[in-house]
C-alpha atoms as a PDB file:
ATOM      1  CA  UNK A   1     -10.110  21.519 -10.756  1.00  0.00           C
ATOM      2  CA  UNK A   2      -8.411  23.590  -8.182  1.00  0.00           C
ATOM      3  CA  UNK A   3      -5.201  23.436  -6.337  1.00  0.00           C
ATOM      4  CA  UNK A   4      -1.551  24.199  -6.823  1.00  0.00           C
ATOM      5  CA  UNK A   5      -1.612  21.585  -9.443  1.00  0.00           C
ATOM      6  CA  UNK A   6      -4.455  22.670 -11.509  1.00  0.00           C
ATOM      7  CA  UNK A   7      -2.637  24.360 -14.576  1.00  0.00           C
ATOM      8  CA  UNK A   8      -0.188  21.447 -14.765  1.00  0.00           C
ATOM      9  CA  UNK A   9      -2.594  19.152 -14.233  1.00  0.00           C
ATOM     10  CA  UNK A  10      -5.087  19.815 -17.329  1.00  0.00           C
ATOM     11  CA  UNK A  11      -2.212  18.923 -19.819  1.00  0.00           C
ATOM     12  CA  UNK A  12      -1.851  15.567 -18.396  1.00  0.00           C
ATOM     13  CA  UNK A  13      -4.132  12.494 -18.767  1.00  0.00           C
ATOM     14  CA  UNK A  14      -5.896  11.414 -15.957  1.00  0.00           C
ATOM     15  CA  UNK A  15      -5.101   7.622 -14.521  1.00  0.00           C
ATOM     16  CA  UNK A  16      -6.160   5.878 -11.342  1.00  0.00           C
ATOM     17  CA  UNK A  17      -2.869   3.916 -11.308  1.00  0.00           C
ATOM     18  CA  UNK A  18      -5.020   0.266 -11.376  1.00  0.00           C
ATOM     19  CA  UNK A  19      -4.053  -3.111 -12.458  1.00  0.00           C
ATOM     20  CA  UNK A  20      -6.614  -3.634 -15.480  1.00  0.00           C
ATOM     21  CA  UNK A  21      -8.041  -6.943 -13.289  1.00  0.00           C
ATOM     22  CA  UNK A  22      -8.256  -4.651 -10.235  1.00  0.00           C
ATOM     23  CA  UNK A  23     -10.045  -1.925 -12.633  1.00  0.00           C
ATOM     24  CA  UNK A  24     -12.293  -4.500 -13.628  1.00  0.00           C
ATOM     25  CA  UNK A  25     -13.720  -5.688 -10.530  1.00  0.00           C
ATOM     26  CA  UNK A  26     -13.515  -1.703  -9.218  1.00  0.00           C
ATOM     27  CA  UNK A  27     -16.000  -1.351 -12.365  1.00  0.00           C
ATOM     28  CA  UNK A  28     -18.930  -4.046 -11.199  1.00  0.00           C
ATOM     29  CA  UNK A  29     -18.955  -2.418  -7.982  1.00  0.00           C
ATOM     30  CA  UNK A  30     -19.654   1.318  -9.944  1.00  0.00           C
ATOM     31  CA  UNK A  31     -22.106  -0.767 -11.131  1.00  0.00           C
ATOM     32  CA  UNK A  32     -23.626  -2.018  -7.988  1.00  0.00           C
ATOM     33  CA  UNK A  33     -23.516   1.307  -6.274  1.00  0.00           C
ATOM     34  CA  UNK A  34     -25.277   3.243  -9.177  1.00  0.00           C
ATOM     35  CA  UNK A  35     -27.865   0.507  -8.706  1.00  0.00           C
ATOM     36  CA  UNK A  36     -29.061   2.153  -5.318  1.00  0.00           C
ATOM     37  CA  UNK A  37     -27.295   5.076  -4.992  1.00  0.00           C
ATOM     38  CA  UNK A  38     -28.401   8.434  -6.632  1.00  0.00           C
ATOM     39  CA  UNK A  39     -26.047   9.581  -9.574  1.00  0.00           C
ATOM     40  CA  UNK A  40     -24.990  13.027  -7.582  1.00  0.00           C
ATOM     41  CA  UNK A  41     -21.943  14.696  -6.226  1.00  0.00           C
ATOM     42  CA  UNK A  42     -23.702  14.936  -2.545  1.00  0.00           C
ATOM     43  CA  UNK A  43     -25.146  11.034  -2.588  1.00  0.00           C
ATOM     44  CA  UNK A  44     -21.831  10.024  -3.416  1.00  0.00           C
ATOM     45  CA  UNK A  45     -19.988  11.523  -1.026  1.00  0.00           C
ATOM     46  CA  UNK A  46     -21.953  10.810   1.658  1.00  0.00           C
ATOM     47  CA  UNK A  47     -21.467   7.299   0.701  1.00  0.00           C
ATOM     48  CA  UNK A  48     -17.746   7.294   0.699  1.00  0.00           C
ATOM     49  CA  UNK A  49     -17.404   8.661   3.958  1.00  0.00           C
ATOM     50  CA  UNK A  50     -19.539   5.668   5.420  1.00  0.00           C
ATOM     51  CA  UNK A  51     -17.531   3.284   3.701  1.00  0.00           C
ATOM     52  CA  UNK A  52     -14.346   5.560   4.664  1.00  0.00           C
ATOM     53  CA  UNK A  53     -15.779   5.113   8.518  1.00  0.00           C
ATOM     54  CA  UNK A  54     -16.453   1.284   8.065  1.00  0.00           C
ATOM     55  CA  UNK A  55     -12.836   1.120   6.423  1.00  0.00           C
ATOM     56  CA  UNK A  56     -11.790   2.784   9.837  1.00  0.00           C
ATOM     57  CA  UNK A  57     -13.106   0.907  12.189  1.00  0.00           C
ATOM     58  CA  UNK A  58     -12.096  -2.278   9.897  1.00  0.00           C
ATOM     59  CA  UNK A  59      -8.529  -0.994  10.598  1.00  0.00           C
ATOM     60  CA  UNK A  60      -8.869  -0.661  14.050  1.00  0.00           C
ATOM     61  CA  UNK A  61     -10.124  -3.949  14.605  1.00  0.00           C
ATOM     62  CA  UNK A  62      -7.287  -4.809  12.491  1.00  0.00           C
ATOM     63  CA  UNK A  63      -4.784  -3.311  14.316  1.00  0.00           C
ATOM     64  CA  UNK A  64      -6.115  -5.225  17.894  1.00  0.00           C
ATOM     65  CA  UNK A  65      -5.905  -8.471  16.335  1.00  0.00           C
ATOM     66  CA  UNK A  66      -2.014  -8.363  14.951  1.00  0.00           C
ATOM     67  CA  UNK A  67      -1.139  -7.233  18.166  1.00  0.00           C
ATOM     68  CA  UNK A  68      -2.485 -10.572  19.831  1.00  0.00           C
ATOM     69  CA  UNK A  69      -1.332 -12.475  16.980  1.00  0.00           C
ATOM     70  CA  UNK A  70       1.808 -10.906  17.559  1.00  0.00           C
ATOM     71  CA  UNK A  71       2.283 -11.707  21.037  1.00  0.00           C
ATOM     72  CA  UNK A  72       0.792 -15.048  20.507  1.00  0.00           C
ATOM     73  CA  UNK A  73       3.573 -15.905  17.918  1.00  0.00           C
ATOM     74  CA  UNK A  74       6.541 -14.591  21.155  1.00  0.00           C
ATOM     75  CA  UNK A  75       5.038 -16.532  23.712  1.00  0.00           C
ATOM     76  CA  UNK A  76       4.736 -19.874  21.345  1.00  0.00           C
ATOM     77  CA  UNK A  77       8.251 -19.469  20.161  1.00  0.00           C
ATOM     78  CA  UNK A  78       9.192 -19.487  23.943  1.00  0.00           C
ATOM     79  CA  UNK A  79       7.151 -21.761  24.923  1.00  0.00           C
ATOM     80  CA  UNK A  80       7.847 -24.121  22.215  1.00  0.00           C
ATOM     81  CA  UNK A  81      11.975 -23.950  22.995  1.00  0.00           C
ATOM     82  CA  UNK A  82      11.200 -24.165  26.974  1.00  0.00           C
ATOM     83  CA  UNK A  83       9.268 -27.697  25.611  1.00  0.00           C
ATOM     84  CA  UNK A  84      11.628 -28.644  22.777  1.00  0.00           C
ATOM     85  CA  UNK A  85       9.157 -28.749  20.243  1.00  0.00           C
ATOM     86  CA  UNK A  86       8.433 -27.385  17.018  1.00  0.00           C
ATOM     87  CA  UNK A  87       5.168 -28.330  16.256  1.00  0.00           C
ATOM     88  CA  UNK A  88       1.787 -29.147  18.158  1.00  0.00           C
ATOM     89  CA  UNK A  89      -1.277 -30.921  16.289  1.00  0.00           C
ATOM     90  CA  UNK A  90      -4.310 -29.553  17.029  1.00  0.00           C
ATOM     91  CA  UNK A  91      -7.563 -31.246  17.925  1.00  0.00           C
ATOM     92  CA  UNK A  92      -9.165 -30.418  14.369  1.00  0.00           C
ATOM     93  CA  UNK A  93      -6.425 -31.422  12.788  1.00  0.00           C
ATOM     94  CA  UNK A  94      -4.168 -28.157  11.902  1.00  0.00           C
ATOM     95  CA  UNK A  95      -0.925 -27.765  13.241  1.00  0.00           C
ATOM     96  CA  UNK A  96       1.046 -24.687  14.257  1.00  0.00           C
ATOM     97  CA  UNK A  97       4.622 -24.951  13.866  1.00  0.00           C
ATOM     98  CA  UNK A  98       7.507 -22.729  14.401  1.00  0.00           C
ATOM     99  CA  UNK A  99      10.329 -22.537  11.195  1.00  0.00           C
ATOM    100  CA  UNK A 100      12.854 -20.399  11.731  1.00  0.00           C
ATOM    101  CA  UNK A 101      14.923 -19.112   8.565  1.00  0.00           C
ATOM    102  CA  UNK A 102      17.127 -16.378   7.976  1.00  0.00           C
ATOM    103  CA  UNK A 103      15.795 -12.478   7.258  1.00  0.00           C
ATOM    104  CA  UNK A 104      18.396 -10.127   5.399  1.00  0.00           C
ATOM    105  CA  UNK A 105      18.500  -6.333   6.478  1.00  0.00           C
ATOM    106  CA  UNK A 106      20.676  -3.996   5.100  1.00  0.00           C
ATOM    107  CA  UNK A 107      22.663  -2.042   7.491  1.00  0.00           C
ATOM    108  CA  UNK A 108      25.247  -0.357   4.778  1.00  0.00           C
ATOM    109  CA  UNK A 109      23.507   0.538   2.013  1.00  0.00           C
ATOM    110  CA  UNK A 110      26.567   2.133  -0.149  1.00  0.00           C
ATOM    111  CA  UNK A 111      28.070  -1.383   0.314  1.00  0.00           C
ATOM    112  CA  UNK A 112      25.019  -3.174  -0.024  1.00  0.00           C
ATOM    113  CA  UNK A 113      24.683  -1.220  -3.685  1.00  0.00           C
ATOM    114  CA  UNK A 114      28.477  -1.591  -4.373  1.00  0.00           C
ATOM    115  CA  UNK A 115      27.588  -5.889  -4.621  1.00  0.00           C
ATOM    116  CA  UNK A 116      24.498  -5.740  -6.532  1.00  0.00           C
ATOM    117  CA  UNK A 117      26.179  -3.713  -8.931  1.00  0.00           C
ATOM    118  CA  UNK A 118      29.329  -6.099  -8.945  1.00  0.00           C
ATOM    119  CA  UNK A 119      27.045  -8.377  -9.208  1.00  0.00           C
ATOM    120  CA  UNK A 120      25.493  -7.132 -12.259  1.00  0.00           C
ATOM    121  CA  UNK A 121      22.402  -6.120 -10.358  1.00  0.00           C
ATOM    122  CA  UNK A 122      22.157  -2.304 -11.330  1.00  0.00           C
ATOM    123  CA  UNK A 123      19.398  -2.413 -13.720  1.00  0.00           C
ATOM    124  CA  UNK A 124      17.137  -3.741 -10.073  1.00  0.00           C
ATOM    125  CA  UNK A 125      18.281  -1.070  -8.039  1.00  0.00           C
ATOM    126  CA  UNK A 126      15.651   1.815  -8.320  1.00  0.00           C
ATOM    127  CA  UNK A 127      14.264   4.549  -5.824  1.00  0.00           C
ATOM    128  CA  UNK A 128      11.495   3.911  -3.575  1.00  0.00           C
ATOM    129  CA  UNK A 129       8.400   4.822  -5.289  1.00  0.00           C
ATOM    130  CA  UNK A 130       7.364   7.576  -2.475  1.00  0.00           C
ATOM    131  CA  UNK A 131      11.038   9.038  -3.428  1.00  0.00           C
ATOM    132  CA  UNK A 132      10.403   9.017  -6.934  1.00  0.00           C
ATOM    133  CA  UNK A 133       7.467  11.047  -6.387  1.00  0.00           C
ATOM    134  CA  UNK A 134       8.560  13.351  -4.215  1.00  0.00           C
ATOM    135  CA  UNK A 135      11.464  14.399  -6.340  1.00  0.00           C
ATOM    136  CA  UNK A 136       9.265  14.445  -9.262  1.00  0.00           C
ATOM    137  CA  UNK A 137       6.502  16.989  -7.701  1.00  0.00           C
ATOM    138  CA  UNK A 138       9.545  18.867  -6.559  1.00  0.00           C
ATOM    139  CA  UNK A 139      10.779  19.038  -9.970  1.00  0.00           C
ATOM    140  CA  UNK A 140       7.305  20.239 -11.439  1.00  0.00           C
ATOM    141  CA  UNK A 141       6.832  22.984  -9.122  1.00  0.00           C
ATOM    142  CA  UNK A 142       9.815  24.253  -9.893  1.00  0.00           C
ATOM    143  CA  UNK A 143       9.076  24.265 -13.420  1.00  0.00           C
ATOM    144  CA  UNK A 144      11.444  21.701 -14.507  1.00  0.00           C
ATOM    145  CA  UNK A 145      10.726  18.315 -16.128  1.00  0.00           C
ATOM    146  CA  UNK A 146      10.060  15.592 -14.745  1.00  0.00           C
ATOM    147  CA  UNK A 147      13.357  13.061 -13.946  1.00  0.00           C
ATOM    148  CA  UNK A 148      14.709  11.055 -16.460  1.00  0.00           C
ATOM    149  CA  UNK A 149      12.322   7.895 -17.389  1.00  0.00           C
ATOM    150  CA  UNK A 150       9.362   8.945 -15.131  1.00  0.00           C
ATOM    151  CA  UNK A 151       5.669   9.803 -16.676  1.00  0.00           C
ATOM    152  CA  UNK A 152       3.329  12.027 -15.396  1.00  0.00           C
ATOM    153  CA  UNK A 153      -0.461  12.090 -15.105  1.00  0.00           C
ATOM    154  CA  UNK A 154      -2.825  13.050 -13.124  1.00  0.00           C
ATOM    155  CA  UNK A 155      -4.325  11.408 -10.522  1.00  0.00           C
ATOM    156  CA  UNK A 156      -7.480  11.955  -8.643  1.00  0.00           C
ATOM    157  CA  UNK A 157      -7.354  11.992  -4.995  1.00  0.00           C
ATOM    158  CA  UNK A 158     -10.385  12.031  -2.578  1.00  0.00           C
ATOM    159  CA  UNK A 159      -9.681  13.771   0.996  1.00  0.00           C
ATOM    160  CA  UNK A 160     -12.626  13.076   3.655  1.00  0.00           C
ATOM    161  CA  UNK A 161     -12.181  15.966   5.857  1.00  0.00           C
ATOM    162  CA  UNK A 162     -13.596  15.019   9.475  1.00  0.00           C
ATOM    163  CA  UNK A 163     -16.219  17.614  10.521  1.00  0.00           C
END
């Protein structure tokens, strides 16, 4: 193990951060893969960055279609007011409807956490998980604990450098 971490990181146990039903189904595809797939570093690798290049692609495809679907969902909420209707049957039988209904955003956030804690809230507030994080790496490279009622351990990280 190498890396700014590495001293740090040997006195820590090692998690992938899974949901033990996730971890299971992660565990019959080890299984599958070690089924045709040599047991070495190099065979391994080369394997993730195919499926890290199909992921890619899967992404970009991805990407395409939520745009249309996106612009699709403008022009039938337009359309659907310029015909004053909310709904329109389809010939196989679905429907596609438009619902409107109300979507909070918080625009002042000191007020926003003034409420939930007069609203006896406080124990939900928490910091963003990338936050939480941050300020705990900070805290470990400057030799300092981590923050109150955060655990550390070490997590392995693959990074597919392109060539």
């Amino acid at each position: 193990m190498a890396g700014k971490w590495a001293k740090l990181l040997k006195t820590m146990p090692r998690s992938y951060g899974l949901e033990p039903t996730y971890q299971q189904k992660v565990d019959v595809v080890k299984n599958v893969i070690l089924e045709d797939t040599p047991r070495h570093g190099s065979a391994l690798a080369a394997r993730y960055a195919v499926a890290r290049k199909v992921k890619a692609r899967v992404e970009e495809d991805e990407a395409e279609v939520n745009l249309e679907i996106e612009a699709l969902r403008q022009l039938i909420v337009d359309q659907y007011e310029a015909e004053g209707v909310a709904s329109i049957k389809l010939e196989d039988g679905e429907s596609v409807w438009v619902q409107h209904e109300p979507y909070a955003q918080v625009v002042d956030r000191d007020a926003h956490r003034k409420w939930a804690v007069d609203n006896g809230l406080e124990r939900q507030l928490a910091l963003p998980w990338p936050t939480t994080n941050a300020l705990t790496k900070a805290a470990l490279e400057a030799g300092q604990p981590e923050p109150a009622g955060v655990q550390t351990f070490s997590r392995p990280k693959l990074i597919l450098r392109k060539a």
